[in-house]
Protein backbone atom coordinates (compact mmCIF):
# COMPACT_ATOMS: atom_id res chain seq x y z
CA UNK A 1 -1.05 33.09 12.06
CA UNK A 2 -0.69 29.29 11.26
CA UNK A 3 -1.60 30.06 7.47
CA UNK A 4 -0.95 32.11 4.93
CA UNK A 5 -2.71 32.74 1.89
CA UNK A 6 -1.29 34.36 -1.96
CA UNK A 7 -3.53 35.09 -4.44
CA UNK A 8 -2.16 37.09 -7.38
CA UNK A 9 -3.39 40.41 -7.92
CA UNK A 10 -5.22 39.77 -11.58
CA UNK A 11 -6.86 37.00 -9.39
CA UNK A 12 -7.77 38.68 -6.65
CA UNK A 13 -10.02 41.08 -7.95
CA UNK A 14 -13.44 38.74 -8.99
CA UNK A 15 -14.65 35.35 -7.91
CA UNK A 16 -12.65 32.46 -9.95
CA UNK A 17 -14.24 29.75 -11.94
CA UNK A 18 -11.55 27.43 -10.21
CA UNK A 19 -9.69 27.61 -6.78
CA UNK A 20 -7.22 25.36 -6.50
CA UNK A 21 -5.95 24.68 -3.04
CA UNK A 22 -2.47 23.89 -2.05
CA UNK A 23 -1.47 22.67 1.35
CA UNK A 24 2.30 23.44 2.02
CA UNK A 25 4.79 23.01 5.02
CA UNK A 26 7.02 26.06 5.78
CA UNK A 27 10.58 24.48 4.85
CA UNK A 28 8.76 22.43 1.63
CA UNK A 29 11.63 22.70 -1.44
CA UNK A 30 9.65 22.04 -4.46
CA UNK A 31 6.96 25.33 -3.54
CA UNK A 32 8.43 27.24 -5.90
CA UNK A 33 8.02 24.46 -8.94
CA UNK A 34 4.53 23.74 -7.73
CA UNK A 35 3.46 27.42 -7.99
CA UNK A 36 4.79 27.71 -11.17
CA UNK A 37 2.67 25.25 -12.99
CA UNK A 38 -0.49 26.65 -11.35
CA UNK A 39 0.28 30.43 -13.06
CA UNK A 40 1.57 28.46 -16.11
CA UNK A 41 -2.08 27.04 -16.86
CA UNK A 42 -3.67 27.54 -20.38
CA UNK A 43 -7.19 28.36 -18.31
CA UNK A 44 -6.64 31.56 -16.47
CA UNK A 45 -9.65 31.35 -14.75
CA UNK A 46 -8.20 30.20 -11.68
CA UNK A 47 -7.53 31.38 -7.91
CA UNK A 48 -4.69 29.97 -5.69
CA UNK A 49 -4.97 29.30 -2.43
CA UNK A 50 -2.08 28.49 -0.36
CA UNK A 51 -1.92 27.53 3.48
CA UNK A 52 1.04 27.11 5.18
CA UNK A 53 1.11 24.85 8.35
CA UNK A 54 3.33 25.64 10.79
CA UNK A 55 2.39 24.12 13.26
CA UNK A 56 2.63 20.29 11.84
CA UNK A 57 -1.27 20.07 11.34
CA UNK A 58 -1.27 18.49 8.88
CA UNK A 59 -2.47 18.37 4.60
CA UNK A 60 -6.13 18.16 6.14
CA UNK A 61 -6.34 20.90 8.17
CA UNK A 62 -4.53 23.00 5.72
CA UNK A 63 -7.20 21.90 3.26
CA UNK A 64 -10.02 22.58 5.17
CA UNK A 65 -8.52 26.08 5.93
CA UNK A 66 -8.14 26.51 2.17
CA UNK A 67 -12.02 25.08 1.29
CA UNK A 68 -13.58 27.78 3.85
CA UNK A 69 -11.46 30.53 1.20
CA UNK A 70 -12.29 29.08 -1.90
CA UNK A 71 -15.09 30.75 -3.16
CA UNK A 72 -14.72 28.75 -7.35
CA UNK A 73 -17.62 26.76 -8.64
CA UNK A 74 -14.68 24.17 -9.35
CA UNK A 75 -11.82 23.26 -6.21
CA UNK A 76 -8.79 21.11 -7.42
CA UNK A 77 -5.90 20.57 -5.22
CA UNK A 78 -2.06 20.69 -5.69
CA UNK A 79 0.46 19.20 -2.98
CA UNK A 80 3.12 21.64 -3.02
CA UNK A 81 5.52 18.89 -3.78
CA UNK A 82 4.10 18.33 -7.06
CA UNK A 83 2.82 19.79 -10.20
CA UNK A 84 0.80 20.62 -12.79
CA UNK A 85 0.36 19.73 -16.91
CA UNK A 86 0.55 23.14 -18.51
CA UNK A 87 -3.36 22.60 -19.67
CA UNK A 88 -4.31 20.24 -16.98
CA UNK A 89 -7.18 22.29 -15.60
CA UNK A 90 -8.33 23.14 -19.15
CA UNK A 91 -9.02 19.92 -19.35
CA UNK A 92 -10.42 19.21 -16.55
CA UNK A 93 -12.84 21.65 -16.87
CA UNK A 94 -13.79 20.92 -20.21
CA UNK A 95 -14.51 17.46 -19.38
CA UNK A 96 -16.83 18.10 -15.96
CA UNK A 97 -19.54 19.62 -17.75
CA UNK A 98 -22.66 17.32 -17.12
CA UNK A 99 -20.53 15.50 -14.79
CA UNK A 100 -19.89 15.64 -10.79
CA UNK A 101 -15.82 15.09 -10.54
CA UNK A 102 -13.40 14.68 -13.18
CA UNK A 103 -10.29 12.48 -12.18
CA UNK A 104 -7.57 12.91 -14.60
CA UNK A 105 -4.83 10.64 -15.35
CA UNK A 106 -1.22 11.31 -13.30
CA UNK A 107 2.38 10.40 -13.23
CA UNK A 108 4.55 8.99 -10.10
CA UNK A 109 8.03 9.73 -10.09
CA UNK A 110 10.90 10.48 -8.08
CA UNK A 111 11.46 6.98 -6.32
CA UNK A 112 9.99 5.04 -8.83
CA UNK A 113 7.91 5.90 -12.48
CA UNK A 114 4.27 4.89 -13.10
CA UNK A 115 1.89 6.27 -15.22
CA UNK A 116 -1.90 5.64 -14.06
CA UNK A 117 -4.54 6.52 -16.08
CA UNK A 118 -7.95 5.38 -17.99
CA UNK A 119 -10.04 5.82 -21.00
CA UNK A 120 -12.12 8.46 -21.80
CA UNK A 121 -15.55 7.56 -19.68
CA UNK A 122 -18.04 8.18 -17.84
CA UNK A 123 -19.36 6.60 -14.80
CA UNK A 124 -22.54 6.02 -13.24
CA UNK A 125 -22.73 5.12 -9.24
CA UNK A 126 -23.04 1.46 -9.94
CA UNK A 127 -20.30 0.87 -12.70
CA UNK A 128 -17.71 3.68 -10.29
CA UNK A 129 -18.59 0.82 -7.64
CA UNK A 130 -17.41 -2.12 -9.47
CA UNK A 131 -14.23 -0.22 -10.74
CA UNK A 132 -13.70 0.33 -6.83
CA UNK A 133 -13.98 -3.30 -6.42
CA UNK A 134 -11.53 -3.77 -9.01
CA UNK A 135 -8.90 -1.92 -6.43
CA UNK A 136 -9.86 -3.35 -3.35
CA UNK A 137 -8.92 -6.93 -4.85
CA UNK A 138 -6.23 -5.69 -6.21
CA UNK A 139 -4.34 -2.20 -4.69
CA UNK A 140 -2.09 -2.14 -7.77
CA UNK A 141 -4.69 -1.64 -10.30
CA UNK A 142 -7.42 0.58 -10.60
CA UNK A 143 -5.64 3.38 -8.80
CA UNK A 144 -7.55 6.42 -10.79
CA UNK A 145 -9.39 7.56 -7.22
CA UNK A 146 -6.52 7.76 -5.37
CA UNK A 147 -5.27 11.09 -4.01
CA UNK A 148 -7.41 14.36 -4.26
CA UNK A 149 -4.94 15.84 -6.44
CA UNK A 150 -5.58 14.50 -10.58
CA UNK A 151 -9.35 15.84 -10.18
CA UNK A 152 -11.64 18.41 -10.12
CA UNK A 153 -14.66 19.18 -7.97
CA UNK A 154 -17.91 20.85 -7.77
CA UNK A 155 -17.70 23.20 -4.50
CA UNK A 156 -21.18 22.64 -3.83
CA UNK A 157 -20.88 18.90 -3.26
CA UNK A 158 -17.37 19.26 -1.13
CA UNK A 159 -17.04 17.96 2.54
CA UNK A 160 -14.11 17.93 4.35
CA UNK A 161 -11.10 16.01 4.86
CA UNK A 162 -11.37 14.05 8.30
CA UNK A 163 -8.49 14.60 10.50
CA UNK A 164 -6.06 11.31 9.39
CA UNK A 165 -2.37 11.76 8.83
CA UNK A 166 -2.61 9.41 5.68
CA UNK A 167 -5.70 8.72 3.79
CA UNK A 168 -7.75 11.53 4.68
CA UNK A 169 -8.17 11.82 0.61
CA UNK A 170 -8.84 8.71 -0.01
CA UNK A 171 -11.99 9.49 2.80
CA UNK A 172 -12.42 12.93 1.12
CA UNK A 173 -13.33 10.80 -2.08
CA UNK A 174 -15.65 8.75 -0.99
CA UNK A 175 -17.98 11.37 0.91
CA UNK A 176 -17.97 13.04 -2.48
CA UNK A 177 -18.52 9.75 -3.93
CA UNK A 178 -21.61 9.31 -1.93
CA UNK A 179 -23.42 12.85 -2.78
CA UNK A 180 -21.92 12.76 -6.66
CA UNK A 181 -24.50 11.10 -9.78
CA UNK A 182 -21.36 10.55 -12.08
CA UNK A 183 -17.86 10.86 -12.89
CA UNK A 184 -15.73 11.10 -15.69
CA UNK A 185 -12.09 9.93 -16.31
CA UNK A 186 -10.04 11.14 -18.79
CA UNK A 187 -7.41 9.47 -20.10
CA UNK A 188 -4.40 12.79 -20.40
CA UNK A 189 -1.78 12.98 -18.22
CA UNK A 190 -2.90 16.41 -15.55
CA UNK A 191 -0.63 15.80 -12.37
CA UNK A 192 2.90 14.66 -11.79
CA UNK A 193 2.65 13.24 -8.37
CA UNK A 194 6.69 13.24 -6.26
CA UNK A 195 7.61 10.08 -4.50
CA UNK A 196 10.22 10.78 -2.00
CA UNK A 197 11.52 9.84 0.90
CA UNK A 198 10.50 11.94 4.24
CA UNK A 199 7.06 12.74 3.13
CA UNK A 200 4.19 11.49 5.35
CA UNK A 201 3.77 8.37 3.64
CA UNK A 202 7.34 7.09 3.98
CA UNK A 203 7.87 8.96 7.81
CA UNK A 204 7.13 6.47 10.63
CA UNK A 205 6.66 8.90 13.96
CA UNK A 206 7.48 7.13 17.27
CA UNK A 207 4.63 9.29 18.86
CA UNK A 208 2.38 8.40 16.29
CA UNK A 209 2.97 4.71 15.49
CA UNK A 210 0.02 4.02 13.72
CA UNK A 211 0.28 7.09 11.79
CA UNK A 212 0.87 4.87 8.29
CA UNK A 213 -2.01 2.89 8.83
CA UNK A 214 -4.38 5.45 8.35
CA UNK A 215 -5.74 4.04 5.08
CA UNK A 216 -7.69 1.40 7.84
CA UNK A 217 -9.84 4.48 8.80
CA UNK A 218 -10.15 5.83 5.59
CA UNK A 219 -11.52 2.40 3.91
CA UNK A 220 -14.50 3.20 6.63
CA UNK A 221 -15.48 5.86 3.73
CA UNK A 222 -14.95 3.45 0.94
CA UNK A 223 -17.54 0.99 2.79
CA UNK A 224 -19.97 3.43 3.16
CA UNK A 225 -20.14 4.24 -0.58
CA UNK A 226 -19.12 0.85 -1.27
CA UNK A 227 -22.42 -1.03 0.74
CA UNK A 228 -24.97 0.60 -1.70
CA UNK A 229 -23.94 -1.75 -4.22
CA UNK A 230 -22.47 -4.73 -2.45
CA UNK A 231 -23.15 -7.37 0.59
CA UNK A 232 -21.66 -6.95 3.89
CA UNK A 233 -19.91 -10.40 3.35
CA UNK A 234 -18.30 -9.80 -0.11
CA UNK A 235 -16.58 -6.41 1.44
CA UNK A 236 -15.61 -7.79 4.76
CA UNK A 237 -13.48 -10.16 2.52
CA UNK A 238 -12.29 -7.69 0.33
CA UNK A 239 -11.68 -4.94 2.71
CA UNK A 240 -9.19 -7.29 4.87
CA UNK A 241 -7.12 -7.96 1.77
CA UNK A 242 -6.78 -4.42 1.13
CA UNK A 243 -5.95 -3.61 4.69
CA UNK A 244 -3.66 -6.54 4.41
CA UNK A 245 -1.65 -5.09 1.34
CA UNK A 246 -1.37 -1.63 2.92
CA UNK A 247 -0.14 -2.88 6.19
CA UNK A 248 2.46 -5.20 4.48
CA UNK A 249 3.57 -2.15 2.42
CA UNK A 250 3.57 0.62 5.03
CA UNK A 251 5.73 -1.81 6.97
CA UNK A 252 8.21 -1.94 4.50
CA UNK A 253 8.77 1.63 4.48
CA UNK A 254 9.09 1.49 8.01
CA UNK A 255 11.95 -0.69 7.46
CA UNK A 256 13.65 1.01 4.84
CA UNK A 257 13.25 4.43 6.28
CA UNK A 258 14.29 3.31 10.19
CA UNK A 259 17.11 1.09 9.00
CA UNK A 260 16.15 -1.13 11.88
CA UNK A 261 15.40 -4.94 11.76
CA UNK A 262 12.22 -5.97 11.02
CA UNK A 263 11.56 -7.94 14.40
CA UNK A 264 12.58 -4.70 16.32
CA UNK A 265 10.41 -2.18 14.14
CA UNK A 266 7.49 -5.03 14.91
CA UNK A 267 8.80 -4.65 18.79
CA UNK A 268 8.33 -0.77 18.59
CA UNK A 269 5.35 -1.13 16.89
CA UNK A 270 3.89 -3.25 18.77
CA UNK A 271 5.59 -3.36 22.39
């Protein structure tokens, strides 16, 4: 079978409050740290759900596979190169009630260190929106709905992840976005996020070379939530300069991970 799923037996035996979903490749080394923090949790309460791809599907299909298990009026979900705060879903859970998503704050590491979080708030569509514009004029701040990891869900409102090799959360988000009457972010620390190099967002594939620009077909998401609020005009503007920023920076890790001059990475790019 191209997945397999382990549930622990105390978990197994009644439907969860919270499944939390964890997409994994067969040879990943930090599994075993991942799974770890998940049975660590304060809140018991909780169902894991791992699918291994081995057949290079991908962290969408893997997630899908996992959302047609998870059975938890909450879903959360774990890369398996990452990991938990020992009380990160307590929280999280604590702070949805009235609420439609929770997005904690979470910690980057490995190749470089940043801490991205907010204040203790809650959103309505309308202020969410402007905070989005925030991001789209500048990637660098405002980075709280990145990722799918960091937050927690009501299963009712999930979709699914489209099938992108990058950004597929970042569309994930905003379909929830769309369906979801508020949102609250918390300001503790609930996810320590791995930079390193080799993962999908630092890989350039010769068969797929437009692999890393996936965030262009994800943003289609973002303008869909994004036009309730704003003009057609002020996002075509905005939108570019995002694209812009991603396309600079996925072409830098190009670079750095091929080794190869950047007039012949444009060449194989772009031949």
């Amino acid at each position: 079978m191209d997945f397999a799923v382990h549930l622990n037996d105390t978990w197994r035996r009644s439907i969860p409050t919270v499944s939390v979903i964890v997409p994994r490749r067969p040879d990943e080394p930090y599994f075993d740290e991942c799974m770890a923090s998940i049975r660590k949790q304060t809140y018991k309460d909780i169902k894991p759900i791992v699918i291994t791809d081995r057949n290079g599907r991908g962290p969408a299909w893997a997630r899908n596979e996992g959302l047609k298990l998870a059975r938890g009026k909450y879903v959360a979900f774990v890369d398996a190169d990452d990991y938990l705060a020992p009380d990160a879903i307590e929280k999280m859970v604590k702070a949805i009630d009235g609420v439609d998503m929770v997005c904690g704050g979470f910690r980057k590491f490995g190749l470089f260190e940043q801490v991205v979080k907010h204040k203790d708030k809650t959103f309505t569509p309308d202020e969410l929106a402007e905070y989005v514009m925030g991001n789209l004029r500048n990637p660098r701040s405002n980075q709280m709905l990145s990722g799918c990891w960091a937050k927690l869900y009501r299963r009712e409102l999930v979709g699914l992840f489209p099938p992108f090799k990058t950004a597929e959360d970042m569309a994930f988000n905003f379909e929830y976005l769309y369906r979801a009457n508020s949102v609250r972010f918390i300001p503790d620390i609930v996810y320590h996020n791995r930079k390193r190099k080799g993962s999908l967002t630092t890989s350039f594939d010769e068969k797929d070379k437009f692999g890393l620009f996936g965030v262009n077909f994800g943003l289609g998401y973002v303008d869909h939530f994004m036009r309730q609020f704003y003009g057609p005009v002020e996002l075509l503007m905005v939108m570019d300069h995002f694209k812009g920023y991603h396309s600079m920076l996925y072409f830098m890790r190009i670079v750095e991970a091929t080794k190869l001059p950047m007039n012949e990475v444009f060449r194989r790019l772009y031949p």
